[in-house]
Protein backbone atom coordinates (compact mmCIF):
# COMPACT_ATOMS: atom_id res chain seq x y z
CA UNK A 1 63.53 37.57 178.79
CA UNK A 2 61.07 40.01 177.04
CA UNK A 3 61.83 42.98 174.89
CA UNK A 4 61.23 45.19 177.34
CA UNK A 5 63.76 44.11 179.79
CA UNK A 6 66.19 42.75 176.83
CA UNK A 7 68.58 45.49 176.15
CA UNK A 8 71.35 45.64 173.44
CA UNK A 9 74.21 48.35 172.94
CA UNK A 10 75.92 49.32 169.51
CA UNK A 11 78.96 50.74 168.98
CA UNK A 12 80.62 50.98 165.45
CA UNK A 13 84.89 50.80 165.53
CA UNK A 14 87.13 51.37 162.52
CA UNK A 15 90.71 49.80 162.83
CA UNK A 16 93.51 51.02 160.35
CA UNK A 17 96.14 48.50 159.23
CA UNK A 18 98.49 49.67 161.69
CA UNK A 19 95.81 48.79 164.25
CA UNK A 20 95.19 52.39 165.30
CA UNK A 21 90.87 52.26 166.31
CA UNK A 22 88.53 55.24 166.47
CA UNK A 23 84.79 55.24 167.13
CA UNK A 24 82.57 55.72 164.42
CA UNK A 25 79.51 55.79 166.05
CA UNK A 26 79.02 56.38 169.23
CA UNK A 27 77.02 53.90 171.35
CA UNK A 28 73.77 53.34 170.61
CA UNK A 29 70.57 51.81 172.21
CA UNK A 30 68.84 49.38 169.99
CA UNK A 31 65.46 48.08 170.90
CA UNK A 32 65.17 43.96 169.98
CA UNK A 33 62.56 42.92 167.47
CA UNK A 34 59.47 40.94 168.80
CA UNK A 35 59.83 38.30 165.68
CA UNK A 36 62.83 39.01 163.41
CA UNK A 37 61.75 39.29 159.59
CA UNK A 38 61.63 36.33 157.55
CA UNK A 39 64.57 37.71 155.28
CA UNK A 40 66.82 37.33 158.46
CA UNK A 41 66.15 34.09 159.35
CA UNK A 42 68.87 31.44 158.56
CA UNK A 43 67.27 28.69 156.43
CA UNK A 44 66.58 25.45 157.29
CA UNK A 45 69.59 23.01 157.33
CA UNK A 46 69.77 20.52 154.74
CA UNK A 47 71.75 17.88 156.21
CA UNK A 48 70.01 13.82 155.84
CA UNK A 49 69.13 13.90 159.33
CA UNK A 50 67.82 17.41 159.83
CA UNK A 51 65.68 16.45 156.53
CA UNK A 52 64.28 13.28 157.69
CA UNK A 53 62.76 14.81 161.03
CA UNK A 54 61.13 17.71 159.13
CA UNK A 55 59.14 14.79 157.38
């Protein structure tokens, strides 16, 4: 899928302890990066096996 056909929605809630919700934010288009930012990627696993094969 490209970005230009991907499409994503936001919409922000706030729930109250006595589970009452309300919108925050209405929704919201939100166009999808092409690469995400090195700072948001998750980092590599460190797990024996996962090690080995980056070797």
């Amino acid at each position: 899928m490209s970005a230009e056909t991907a499409r994503m929605t936001l919409r922000v809630y706030e729930v109250n302890r006595d589970g009452i919700t309300r919108i925050v934010r209405e929704e919201t288009a939100v166009k999808p990066l092409e690469r995400p930012e090195d700072s948001h990627r998750f980092p590599p696993c460190a797990c024996l096996q996962c090690a080995a094969t980056r070797r």
